[in-house]
N, C-alpha and C. Protein backbone atom coordinates (compact mmCIF):
# COMPACT_ATOMS: atom_id res chain seq x y z
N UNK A 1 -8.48 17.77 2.98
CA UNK A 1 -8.22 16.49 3.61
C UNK A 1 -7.20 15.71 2.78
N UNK A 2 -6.21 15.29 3.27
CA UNK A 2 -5.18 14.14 2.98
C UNK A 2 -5.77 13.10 2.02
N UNK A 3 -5.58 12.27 1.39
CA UNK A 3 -5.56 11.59 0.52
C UNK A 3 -4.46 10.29 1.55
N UNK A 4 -5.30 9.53 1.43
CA UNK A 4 -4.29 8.27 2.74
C UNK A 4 -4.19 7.19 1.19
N UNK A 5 -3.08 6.21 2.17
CA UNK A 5 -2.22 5.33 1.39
C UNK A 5 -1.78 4.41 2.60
N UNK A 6 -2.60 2.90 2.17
CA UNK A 6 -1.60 2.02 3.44
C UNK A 6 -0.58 1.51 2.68
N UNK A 7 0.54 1.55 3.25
CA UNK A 7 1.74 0.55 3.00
C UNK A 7 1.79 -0.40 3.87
N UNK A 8 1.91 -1.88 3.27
CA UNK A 8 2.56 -3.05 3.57
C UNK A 8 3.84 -3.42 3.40
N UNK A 9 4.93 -3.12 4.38
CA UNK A 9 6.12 -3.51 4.61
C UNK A 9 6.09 -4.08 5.47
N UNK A 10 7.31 -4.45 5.72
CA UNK A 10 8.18 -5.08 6.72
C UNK A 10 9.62 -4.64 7.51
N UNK A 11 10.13 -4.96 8.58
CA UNK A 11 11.17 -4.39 9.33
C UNK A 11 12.65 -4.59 8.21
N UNK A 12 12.04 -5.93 7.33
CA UNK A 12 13.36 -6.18 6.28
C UNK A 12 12.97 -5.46 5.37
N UNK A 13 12.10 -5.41 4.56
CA UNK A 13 11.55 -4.49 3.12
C UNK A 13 11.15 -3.58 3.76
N UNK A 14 11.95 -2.77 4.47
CA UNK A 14 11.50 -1.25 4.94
C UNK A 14 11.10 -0.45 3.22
N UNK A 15 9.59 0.24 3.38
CA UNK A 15 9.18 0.86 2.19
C UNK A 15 9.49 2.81 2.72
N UNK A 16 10.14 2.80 3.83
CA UNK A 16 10.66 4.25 4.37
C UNK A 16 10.83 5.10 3.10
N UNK A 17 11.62 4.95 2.38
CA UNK A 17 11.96 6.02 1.09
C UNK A 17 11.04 6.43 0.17
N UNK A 18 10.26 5.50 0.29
CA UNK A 18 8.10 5.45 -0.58
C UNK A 18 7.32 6.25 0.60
N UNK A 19 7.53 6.15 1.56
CA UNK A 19 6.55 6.63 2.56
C UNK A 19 6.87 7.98 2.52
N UNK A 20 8.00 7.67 2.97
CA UNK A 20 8.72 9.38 3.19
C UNK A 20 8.52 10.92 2.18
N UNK A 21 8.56 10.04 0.27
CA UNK A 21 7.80 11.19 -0.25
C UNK A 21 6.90 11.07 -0.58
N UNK A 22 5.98 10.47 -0.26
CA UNK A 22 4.45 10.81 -0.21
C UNK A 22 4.24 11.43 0.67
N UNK A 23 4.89 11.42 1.84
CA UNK A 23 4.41 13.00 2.87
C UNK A 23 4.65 14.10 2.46
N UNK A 24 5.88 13.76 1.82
CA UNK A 24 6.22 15.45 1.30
C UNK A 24 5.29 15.58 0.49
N UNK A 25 4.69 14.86 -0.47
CA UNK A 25 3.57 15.20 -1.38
C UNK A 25 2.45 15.33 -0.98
N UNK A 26 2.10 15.59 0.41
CA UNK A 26 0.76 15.58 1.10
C UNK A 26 0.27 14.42 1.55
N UNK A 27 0.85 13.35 1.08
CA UNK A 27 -0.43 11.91 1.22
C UNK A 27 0.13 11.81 3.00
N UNK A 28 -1.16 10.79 3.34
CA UNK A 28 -1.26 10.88 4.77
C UNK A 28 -1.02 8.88 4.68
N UNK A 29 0.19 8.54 5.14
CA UNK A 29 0.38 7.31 5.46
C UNK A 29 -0.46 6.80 6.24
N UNK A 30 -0.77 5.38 6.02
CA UNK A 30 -1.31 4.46 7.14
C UNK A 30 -0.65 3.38 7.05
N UNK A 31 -0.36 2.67 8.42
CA UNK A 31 0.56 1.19 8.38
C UNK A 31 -0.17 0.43 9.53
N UNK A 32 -0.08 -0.44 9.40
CA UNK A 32 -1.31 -1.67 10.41
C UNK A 32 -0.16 -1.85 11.26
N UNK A 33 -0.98 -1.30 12.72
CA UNK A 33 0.04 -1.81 14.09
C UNK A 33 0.18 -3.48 13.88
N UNK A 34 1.06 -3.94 14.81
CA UNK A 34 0.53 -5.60 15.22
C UNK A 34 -0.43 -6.39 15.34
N UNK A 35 -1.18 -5.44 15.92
CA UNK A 35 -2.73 -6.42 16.14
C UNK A 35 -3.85 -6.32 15.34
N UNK A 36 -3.60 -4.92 14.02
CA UNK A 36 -4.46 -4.60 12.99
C UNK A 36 -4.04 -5.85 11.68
N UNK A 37 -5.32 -5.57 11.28
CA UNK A 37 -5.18 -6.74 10.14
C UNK A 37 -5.54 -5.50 8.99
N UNK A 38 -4.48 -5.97 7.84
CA UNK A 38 -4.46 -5.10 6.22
C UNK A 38 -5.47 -5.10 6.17
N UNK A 39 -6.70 -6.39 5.89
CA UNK A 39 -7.72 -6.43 5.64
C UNK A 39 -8.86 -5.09 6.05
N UNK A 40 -8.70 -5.13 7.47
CA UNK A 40 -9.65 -4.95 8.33
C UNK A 40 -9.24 -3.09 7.74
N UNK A 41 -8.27 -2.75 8.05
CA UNK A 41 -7.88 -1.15 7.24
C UNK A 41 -8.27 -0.86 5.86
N UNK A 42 -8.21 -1.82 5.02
CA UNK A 42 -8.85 -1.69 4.00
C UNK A 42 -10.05 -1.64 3.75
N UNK A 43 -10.78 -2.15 4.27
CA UNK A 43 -12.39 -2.20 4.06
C UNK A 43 -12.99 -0.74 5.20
N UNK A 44 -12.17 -0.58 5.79
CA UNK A 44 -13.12 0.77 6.84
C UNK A 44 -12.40 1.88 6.12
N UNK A 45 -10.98 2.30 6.20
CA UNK A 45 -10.31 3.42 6.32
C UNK A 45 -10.73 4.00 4.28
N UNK A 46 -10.75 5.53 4.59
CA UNK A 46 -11.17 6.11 3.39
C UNK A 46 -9.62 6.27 2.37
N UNK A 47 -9.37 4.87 1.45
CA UNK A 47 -8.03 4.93 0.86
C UNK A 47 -8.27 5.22 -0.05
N UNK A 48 -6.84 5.79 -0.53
CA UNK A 48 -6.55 5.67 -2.18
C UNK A 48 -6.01 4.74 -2.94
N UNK A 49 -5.17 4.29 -1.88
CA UNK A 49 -4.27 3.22 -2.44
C UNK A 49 -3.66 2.52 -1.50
N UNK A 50 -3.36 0.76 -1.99
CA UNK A 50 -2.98 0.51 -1.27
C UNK A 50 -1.44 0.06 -1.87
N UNK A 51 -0.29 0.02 -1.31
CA UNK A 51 0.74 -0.25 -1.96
C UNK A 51 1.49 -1.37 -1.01
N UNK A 52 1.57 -2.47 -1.87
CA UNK A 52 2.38 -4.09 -1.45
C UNK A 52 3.98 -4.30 -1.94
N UNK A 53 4.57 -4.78 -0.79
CA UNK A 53 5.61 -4.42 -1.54
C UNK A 53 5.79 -6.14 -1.54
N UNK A 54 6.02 -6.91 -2.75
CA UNK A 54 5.61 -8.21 -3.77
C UNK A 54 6.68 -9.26 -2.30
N UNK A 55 7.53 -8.57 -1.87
CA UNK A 55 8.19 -10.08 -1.01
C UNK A 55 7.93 -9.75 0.31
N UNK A 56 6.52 -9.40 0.84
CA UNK A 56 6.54 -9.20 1.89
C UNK A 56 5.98 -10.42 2.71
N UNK A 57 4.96 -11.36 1.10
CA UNK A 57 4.51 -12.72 1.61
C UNK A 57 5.44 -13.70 1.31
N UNK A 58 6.20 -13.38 0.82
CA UNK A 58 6.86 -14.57 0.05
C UNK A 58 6.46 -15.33 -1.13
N UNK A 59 6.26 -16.58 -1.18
CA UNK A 59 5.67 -17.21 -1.80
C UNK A 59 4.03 -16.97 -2.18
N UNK A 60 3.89 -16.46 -0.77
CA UNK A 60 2.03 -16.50 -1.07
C UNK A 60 1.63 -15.34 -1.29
N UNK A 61 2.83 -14.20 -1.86
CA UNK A 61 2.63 -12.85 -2.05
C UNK A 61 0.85 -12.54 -3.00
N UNK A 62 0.95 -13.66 -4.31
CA UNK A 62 -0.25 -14.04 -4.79
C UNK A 62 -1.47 -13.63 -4.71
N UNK A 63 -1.82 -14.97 -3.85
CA UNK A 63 -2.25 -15.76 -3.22
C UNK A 63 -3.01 -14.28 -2.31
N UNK A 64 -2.40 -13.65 -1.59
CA UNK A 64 -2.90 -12.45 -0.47
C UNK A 64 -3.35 -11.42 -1.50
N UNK A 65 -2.60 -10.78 -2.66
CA UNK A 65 -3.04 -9.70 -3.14
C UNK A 65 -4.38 -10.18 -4.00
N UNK A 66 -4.93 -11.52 -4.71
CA UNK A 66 -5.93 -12.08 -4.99
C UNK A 66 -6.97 -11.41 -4.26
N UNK A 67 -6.74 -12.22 -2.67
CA UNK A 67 -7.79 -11.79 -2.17
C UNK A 67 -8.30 -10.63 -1.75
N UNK A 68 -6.91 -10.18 -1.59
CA UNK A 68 -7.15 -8.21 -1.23
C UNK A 68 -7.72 -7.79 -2.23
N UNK A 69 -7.95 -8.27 -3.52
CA UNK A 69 -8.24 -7.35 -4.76
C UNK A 69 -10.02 -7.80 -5.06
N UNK A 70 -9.91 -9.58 -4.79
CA UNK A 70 -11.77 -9.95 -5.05
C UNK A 70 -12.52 -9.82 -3.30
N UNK A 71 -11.80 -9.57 -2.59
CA UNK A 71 -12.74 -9.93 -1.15
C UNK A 71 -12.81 -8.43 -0.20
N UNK A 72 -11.62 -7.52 -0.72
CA UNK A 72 -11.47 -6.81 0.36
C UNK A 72 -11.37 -5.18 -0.26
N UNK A 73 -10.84 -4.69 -1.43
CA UNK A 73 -10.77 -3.55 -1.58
C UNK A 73 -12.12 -3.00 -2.44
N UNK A 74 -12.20 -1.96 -2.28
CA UNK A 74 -13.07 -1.29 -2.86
C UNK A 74 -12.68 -0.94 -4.72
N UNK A 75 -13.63 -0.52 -5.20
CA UNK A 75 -13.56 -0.66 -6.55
C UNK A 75 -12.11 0.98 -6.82
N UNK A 76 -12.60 1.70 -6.42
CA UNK A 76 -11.92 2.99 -6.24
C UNK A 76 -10.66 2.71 -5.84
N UNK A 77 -10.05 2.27 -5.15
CA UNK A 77 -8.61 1.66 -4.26
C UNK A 77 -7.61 1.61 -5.43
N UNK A 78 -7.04 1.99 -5.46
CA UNK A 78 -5.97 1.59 -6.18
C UNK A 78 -4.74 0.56 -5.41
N UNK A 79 -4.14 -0.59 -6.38
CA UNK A 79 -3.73 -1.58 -5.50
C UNK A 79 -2.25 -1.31 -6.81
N UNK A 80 -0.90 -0.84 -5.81
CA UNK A 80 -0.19 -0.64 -6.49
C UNK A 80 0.99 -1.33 -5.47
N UNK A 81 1.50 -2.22 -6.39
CA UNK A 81 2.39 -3.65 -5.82
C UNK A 81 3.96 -3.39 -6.57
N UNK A 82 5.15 -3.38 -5.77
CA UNK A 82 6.26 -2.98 -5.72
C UNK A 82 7.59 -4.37 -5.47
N UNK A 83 9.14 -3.70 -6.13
CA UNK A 83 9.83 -4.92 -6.25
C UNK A 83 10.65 -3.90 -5.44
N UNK A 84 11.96 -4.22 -5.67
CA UNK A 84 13.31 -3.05 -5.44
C UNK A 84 13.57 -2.44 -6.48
N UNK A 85 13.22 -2.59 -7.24
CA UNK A 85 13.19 -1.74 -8.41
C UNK A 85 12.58 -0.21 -8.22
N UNK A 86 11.13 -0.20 -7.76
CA UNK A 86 10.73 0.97 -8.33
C UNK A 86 10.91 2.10 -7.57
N UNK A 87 10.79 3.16 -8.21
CA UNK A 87 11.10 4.25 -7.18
C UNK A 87 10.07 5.22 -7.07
N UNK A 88 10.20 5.81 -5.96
CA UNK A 88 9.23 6.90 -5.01
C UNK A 88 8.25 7.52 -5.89
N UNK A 89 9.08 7.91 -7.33
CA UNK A 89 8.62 8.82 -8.55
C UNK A 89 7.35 7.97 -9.17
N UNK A 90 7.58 6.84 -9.53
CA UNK A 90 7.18 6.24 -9.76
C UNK A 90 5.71 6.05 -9.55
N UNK A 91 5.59 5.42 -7.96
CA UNK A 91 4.70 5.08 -7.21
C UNK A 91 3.40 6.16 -7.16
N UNK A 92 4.49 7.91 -6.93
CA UNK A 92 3.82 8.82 -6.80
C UNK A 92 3.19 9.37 -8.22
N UNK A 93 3.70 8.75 -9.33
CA UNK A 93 2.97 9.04 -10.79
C UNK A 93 1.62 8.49 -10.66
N UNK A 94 2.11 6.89 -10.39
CA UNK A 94 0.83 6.02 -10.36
C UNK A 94 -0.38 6.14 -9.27
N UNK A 95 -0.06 7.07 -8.32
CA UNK A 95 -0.95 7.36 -7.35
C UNK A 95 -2.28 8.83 -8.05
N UNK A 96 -0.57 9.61 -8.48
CA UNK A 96 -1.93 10.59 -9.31
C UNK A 96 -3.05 10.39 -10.58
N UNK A 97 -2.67 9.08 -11.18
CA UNK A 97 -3.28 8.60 -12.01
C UNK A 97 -4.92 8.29 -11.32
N UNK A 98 -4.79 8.16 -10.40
CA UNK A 98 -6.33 7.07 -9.81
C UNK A 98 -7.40 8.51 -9.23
């Protein structure tokens, strides 16, 4: 079984080049349609990680990963939060770590 990973992007912070090799590495993407809430995927779906990419709130980028981290993820989850900086390699180091 796959090993899943939601990404939080956006149509402007497309995280495509992060997504893209984690498939090649086996992981099984998840991304919240329109009417799904991060939250609501996080607390049911069996993750590994969840990965934010830091300007997707803006200002209240914070403020959201706070609560994703005391209200909503599981202890196991790994919560791995991204700039333009980092790259695919990266992400996928810190994924095998957890």
């Amino acid at each position: 079984m796959k090993s899943k990973v939601l990404i939080l992007d956006n149509k402007i912070y497309s995280l495509s080049g992060i997504s893209n090799f984690l498939k090649q590495k086996k992981y099984e993407i998840v991304k919240p349609s329109e009417t799904e809430s991060a939250f609501n995927i996080c607390s049911s779906a069996d993750l590994k990680a969840v990965i934010v990419d830091l300007r997707l709130f803006g200002a209240k980028s914070n403020v959201f990963l706070q609560n994703l981290k005391d209200n909503v993820l599981p202890e196991d989850v790994k919560l791995i939060t991204i700039s333009d900086t980092i790259s695919p390699r990266k992400v996928f180091d810190d994924l095998r770590m957890c």
